[in-house]
N, C-alpha and C. Protein backbone atom coordinates (compact mmCIF):
# COMPACT_ATOMS: atom_id res chain seq x y z
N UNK A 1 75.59 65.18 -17.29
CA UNK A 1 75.68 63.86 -16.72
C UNK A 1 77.08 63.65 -16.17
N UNK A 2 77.45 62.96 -15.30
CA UNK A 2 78.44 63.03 -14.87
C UNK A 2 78.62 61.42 -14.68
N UNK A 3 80.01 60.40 -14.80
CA UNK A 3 80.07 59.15 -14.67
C UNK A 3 82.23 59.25 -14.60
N UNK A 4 82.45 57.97 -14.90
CA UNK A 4 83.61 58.11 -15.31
C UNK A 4 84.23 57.23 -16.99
N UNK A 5 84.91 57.42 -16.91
CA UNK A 5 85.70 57.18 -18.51
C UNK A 5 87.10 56.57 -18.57
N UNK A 6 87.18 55.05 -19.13
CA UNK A 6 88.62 54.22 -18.93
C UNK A 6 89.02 54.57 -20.97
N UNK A 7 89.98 54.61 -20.81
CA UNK A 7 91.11 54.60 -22.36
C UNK A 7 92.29 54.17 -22.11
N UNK A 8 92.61 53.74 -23.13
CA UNK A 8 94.06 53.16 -23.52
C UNK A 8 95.09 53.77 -23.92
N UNK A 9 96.15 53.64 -23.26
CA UNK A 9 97.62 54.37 -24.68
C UNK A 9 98.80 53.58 -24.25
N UNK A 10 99.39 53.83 -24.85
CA UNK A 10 100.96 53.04 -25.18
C UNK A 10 102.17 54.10 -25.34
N UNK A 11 102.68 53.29 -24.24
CA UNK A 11 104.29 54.68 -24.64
C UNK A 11 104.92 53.83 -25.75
N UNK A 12 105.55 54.31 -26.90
CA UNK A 12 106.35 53.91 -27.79
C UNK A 12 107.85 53.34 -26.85
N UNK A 13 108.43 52.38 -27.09
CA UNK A 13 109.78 52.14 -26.90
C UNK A 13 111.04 52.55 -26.86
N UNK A 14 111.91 52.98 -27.37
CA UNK A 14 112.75 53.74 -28.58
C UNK A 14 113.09 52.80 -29.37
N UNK A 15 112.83 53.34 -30.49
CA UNK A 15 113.09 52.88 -31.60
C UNK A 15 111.65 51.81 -31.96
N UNK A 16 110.49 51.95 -31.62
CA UNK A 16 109.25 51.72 -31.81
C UNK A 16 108.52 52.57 -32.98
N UNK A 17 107.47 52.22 -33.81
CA UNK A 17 107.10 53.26 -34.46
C UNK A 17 105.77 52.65 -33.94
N UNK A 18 105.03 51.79 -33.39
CA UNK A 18 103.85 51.44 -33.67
C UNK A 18 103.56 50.66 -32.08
N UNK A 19 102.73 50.28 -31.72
CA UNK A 19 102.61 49.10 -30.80
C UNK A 19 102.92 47.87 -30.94
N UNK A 20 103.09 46.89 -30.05
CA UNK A 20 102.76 46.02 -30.65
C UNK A 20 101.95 44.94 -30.92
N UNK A 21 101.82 43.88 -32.61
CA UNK A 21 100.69 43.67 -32.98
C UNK A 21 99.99 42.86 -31.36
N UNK A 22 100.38 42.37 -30.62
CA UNK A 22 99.59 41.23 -29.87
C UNK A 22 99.11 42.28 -28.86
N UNK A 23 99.32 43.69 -28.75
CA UNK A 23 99.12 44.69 -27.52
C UNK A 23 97.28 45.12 -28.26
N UNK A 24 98.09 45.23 -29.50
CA UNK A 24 97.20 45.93 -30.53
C UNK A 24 95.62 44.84 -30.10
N UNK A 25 96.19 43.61 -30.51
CA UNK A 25 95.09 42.29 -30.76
C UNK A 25 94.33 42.03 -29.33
N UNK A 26 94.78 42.69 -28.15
CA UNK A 26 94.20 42.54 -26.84
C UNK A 26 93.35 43.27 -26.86
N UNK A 27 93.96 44.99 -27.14
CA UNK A 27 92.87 45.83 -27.31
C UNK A 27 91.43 45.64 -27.98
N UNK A 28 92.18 45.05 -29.23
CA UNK A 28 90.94 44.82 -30.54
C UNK A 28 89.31 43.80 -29.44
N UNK A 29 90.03 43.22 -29.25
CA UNK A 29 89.42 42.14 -28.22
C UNK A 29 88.30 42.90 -27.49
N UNK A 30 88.36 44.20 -26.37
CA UNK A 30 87.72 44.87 -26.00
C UNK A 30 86.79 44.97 -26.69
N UNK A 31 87.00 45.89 -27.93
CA UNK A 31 86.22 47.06 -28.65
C UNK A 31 85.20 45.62 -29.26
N UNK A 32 85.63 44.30 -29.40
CA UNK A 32 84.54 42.72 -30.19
C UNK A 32 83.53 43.18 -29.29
N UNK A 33 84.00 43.28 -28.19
CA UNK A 33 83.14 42.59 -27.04
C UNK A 33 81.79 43.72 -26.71
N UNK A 34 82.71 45.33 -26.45
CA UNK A 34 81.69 46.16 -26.59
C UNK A 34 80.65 45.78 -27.97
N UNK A 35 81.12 45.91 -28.64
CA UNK A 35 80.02 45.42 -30.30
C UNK A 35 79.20 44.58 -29.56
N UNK A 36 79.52 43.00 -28.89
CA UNK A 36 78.58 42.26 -28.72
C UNK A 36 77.53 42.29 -27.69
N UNK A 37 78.17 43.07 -26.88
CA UNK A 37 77.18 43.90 -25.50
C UNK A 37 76.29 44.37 -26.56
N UNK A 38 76.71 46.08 -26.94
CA UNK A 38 75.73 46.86 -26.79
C UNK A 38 74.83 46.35 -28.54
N UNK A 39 75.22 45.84 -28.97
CA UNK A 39 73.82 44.76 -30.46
C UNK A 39 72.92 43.93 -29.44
N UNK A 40 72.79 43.96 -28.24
CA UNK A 40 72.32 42.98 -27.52
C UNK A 40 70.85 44.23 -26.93
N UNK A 41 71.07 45.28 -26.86
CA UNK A 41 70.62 46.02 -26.55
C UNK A 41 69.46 46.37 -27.49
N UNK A 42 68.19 45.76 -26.56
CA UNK A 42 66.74 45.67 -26.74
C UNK A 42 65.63 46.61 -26.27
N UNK A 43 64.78 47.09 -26.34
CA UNK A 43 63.77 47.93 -25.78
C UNK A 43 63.24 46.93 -25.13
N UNK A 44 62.74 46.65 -24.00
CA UNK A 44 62.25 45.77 -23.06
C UNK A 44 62.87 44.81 -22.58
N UNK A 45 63.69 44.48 -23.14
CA UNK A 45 65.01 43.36 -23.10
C UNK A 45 65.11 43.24 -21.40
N UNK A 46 65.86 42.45 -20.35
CA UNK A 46 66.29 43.12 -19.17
C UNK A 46 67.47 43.00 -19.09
N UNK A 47 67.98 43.84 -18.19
CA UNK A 47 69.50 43.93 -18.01
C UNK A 47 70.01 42.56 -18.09
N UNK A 48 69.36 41.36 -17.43
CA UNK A 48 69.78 40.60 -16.94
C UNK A 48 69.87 39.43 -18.08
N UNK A 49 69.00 39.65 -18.90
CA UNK A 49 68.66 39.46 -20.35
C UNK A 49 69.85 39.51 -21.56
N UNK A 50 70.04 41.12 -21.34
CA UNK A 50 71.36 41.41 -21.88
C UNK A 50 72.61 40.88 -21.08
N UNK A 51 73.13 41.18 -20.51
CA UNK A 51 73.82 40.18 -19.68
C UNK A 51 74.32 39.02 -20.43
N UNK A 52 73.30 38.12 -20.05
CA UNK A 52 73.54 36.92 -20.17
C UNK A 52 73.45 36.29 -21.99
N UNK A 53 72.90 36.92 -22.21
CA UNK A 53 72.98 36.69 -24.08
C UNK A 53 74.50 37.18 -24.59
N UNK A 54 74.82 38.60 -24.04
CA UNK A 54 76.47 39.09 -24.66
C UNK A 54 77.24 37.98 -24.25
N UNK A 55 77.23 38.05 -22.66
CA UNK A 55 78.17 36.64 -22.14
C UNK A 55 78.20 35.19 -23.06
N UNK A 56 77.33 34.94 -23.17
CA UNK A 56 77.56 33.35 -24.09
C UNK A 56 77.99 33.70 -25.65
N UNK A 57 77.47 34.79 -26.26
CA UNK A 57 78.26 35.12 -27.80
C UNK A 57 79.48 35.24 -27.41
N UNK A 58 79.63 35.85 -26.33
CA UNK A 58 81.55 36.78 -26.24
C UNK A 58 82.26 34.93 -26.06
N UNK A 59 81.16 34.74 -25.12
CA UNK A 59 82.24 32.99 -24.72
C UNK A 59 82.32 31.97 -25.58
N UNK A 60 81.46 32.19 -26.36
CA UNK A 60 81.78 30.92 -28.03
C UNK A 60 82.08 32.00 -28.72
N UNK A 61 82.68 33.24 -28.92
CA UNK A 61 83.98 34.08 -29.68
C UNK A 61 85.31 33.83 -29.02
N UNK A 62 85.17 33.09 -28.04
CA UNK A 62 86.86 32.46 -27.40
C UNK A 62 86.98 33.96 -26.62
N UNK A 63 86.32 34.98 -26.05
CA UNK A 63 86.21 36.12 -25.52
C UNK A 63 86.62 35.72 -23.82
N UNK A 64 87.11 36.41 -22.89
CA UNK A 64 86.68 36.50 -21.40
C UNK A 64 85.97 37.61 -20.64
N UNK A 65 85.04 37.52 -21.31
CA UNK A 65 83.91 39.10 -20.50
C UNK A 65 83.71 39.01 -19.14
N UNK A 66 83.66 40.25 -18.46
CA UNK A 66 83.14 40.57 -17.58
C UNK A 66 82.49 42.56 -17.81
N UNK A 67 81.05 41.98 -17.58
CA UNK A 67 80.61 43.21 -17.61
C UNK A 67 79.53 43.66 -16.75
N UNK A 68 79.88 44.78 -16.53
CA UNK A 68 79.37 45.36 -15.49
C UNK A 68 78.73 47.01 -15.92
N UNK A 69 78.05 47.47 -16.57
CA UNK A 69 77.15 48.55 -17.08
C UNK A 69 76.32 49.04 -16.26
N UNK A 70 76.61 50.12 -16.00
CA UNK A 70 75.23 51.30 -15.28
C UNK A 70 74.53 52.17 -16.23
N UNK A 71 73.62 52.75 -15.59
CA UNK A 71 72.99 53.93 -16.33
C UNK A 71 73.66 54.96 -15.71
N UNK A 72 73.80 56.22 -16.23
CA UNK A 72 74.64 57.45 -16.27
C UNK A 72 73.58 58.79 -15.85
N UNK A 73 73.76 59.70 -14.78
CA UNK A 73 72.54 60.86 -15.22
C UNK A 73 73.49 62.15 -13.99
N UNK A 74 73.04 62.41 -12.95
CA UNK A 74 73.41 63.30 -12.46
C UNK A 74 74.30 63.27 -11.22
N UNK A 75 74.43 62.26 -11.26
CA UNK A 75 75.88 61.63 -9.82
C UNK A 75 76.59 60.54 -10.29
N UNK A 76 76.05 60.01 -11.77
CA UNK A 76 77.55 59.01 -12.18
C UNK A 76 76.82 58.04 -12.35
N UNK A 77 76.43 57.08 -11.38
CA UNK A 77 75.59 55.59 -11.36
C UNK A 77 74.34 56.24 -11.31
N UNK A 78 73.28 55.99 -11.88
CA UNK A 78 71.47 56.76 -12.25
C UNK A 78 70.89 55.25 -11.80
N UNK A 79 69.94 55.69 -11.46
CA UNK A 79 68.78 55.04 -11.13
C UNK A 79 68.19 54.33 -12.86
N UNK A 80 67.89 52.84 -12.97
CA UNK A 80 67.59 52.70 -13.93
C UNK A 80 67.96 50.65 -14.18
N UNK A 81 68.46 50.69 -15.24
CA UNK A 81 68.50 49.02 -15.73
C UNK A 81 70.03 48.67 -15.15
N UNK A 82 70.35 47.91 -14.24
CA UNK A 82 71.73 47.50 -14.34
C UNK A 82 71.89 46.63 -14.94
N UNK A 83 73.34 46.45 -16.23
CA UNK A 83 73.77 45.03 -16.90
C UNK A 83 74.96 44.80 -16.01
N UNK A 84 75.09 43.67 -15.40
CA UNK A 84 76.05 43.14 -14.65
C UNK A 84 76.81 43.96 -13.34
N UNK A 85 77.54 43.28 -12.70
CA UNK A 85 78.89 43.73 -12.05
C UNK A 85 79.66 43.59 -12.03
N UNK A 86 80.78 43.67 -11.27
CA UNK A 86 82.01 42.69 -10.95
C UNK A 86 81.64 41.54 -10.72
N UNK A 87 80.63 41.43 -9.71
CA UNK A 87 80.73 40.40 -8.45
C UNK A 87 79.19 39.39 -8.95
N UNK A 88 78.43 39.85 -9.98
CA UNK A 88 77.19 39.24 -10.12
C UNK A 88 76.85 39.09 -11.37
N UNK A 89 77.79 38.46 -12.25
CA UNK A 89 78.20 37.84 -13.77
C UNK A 89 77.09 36.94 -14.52
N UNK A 90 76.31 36.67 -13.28
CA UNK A 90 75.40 35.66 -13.54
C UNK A 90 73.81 36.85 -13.70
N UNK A 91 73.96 38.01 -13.18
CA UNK A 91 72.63 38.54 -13.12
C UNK A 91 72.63 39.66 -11.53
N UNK A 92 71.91 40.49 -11.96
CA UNK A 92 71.72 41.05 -11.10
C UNK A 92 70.77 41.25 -10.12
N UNK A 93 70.07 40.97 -8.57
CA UNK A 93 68.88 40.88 -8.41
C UNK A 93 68.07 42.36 -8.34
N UNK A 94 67.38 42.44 -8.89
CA UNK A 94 66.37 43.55 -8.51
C UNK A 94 66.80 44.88 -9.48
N UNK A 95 67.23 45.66 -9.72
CA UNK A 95 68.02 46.60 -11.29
C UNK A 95 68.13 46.06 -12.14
N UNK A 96 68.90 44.55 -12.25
CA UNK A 96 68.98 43.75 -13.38
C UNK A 96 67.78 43.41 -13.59
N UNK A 97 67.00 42.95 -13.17
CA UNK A 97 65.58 42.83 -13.65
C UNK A 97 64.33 43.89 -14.41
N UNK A 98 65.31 44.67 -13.84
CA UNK A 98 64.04 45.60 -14.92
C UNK A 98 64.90 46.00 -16.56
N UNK A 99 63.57 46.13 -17.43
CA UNK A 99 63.75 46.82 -18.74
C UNK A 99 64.26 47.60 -19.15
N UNK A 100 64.91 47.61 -20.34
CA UNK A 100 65.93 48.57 -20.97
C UNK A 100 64.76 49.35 -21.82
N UNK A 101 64.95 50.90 -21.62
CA UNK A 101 64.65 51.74 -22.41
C UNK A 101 64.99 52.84 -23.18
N UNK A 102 64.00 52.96 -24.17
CA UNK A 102 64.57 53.84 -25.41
C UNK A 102 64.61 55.35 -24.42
N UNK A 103 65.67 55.98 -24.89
CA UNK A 103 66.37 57.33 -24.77
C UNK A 103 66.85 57.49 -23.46
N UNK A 104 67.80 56.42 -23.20
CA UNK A 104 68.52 56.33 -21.84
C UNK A 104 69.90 56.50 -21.88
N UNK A 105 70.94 56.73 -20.95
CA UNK A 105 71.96 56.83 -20.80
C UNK A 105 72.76 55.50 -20.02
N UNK A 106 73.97 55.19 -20.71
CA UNK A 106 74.50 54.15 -19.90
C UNK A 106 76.41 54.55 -20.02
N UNK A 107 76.87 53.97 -18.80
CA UNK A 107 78.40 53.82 -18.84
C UNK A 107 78.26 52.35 -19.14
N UNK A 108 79.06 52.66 -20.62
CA UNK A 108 79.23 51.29 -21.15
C UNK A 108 80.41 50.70 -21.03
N UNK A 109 80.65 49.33 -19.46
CA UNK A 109 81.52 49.83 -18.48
C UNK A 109 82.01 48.21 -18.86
N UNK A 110 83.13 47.21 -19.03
CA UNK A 110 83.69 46.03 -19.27
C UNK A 110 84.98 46.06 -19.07
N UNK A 111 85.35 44.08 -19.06
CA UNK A 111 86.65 44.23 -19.31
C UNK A 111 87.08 42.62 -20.26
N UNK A 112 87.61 42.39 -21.29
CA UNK A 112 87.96 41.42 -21.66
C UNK A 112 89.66 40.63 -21.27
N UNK A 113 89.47 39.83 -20.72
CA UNK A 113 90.71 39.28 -20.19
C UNK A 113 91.67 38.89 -21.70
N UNK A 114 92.59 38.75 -21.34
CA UNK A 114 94.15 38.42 -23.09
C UNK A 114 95.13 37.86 -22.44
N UNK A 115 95.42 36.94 -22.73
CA UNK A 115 96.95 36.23 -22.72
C UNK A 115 98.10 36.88 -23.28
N UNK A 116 99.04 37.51 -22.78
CA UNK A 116 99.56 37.97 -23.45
C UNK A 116 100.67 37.33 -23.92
N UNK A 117 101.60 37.06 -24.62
CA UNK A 117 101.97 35.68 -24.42
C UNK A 117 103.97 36.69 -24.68
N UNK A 118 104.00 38.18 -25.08
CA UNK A 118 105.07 38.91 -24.89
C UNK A 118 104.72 38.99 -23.46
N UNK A 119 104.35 39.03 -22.49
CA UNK A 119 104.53 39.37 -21.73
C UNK A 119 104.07 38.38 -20.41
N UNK A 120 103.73 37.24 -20.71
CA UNK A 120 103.42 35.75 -20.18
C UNK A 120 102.17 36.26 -18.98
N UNK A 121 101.75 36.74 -19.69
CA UNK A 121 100.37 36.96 -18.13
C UNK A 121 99.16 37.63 -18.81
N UNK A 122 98.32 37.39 -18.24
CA UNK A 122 97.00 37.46 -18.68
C UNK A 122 96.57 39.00 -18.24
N UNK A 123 96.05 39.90 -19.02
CA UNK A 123 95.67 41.43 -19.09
C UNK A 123 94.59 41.21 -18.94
N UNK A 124 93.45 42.86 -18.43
CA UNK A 124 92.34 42.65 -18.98
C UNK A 124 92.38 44.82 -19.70
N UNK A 125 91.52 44.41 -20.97
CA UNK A 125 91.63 45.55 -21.22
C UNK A 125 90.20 46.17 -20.59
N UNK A 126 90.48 46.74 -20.22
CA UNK A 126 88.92 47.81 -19.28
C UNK A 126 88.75 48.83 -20.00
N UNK A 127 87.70 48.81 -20.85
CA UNK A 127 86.68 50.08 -21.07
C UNK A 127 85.59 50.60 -20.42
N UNK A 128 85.06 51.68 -20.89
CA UNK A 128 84.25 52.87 -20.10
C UNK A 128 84.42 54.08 -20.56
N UNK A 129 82.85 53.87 -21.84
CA UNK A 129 82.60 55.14 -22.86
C UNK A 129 81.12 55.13 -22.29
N UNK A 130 80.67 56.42 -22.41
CA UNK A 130 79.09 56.90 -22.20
C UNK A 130 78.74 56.96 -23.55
N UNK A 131 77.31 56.28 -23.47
CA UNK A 131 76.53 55.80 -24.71
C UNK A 131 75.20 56.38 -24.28
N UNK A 132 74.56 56.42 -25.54
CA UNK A 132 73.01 56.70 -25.54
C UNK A 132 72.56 55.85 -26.28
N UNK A 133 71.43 55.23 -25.92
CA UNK A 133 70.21 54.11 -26.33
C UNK A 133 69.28 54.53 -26.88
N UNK A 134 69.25 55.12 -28.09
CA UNK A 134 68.06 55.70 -28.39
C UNK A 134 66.97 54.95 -29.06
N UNK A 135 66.72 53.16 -28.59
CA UNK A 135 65.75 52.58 -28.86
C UNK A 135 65.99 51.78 -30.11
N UNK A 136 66.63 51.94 -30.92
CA UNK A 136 66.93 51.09 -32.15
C UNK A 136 68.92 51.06 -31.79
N UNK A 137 69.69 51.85 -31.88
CA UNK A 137 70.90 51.74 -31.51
C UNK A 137 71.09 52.23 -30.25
N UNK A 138 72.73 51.98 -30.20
CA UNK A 138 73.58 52.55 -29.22
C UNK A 138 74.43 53.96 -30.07
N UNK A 139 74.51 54.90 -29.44
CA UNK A 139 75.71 56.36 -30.20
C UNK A 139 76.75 56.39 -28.65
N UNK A 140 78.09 56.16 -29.15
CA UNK A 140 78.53 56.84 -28.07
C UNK A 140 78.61 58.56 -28.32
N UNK A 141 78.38 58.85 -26.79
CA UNK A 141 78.07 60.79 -26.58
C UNK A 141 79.21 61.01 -26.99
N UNK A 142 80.76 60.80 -26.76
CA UNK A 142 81.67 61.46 -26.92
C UNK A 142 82.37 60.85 -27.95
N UNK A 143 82.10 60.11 -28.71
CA UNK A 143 83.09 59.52 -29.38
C UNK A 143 83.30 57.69 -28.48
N UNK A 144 84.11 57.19 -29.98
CA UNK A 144 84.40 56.21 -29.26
C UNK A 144 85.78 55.79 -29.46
N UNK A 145 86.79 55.14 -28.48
CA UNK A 145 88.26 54.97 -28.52
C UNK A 145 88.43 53.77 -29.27
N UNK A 146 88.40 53.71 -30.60
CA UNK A 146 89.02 52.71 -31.57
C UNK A 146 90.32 52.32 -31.86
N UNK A 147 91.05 53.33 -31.66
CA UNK A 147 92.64 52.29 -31.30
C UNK A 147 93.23 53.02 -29.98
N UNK A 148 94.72 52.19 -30.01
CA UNK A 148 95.21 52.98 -28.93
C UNK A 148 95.67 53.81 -28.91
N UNK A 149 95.51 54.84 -27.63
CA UNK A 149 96.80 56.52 -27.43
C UNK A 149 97.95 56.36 -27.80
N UNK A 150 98.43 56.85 -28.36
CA UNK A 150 100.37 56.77 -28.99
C UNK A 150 100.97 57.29 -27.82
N UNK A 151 101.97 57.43 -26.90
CA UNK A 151 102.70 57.89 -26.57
C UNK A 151 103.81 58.03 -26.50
N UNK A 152 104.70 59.10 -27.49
CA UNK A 152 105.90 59.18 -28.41
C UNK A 152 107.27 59.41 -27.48
């Protein structure tokens, strides 16, 4: 399958040993939001379905989602259920409408906006891990990026 893949890292400072906590707490933010996407993820469900159910949990979690999810297979974007876009937050016409099914592939593709308040401007952290749906859960294929890259 072929798609693409977003991760995080942090160059250390000097005299840094760690990140820091509010860099840390932006990130964390992401990885809520993936959780609340992909638990949303139904066998018949529709994209558009999912969608819009993650969006209102993430937005009464004080969250700023935007998500935008494809299916994954042999050129990157597959033929199949789209959850969101950039540009169509509200639903998608015609992909978003169809059903999510068991033993599918998706780029599980977002971004949660953060205030940063060290750095007075608003981030968004962007993820993009490939997952499999195998009808009761989500597995990510490769692993999944739970904290951030160190860079020493």
């Amino acid at each position: 399958m072929n798609t693409d893949t977003q991760q995080h890292a942090y160059v250390l400072n000097s005299g840094e040993m760690s990140p820091p906590e509010e860099l840390v707490s932006a990130f964390n933010s992401g990885l809520k939001l993936q959780d609340i996407f992909t638990d949303q993820f139904k066998v018949g469900r529709t994209g558009n379905d999912i969608l819009k159910r993650a969006r209102e949990q993430a937005i009464k979690q004080d969250l700023k989602p935007t998500i935008y999810t494809h299916p994954i297979g042999y050129h990157g974007h597959a033929a199949g259920t789209t959850l969101g876009m950039w540009d169509s937050q509200q639903g998608v016409v015609g992909s978003g409408e169809y059903p999510l099914h068991a033993n599918t592939a998706y780029s599980i593709e977002l971004n949660n906006a953060y205030f940063l308040k060290m750095w007075d401007k608003e981030i968004r952290i962007m993820l993009e891990e490939e997952a499999f749906f195998d009808g009761n859960s989500v597995r990510y294929i490769d692993g999944r990026q739970t904290t951030l890259h160190i860079i020493k």
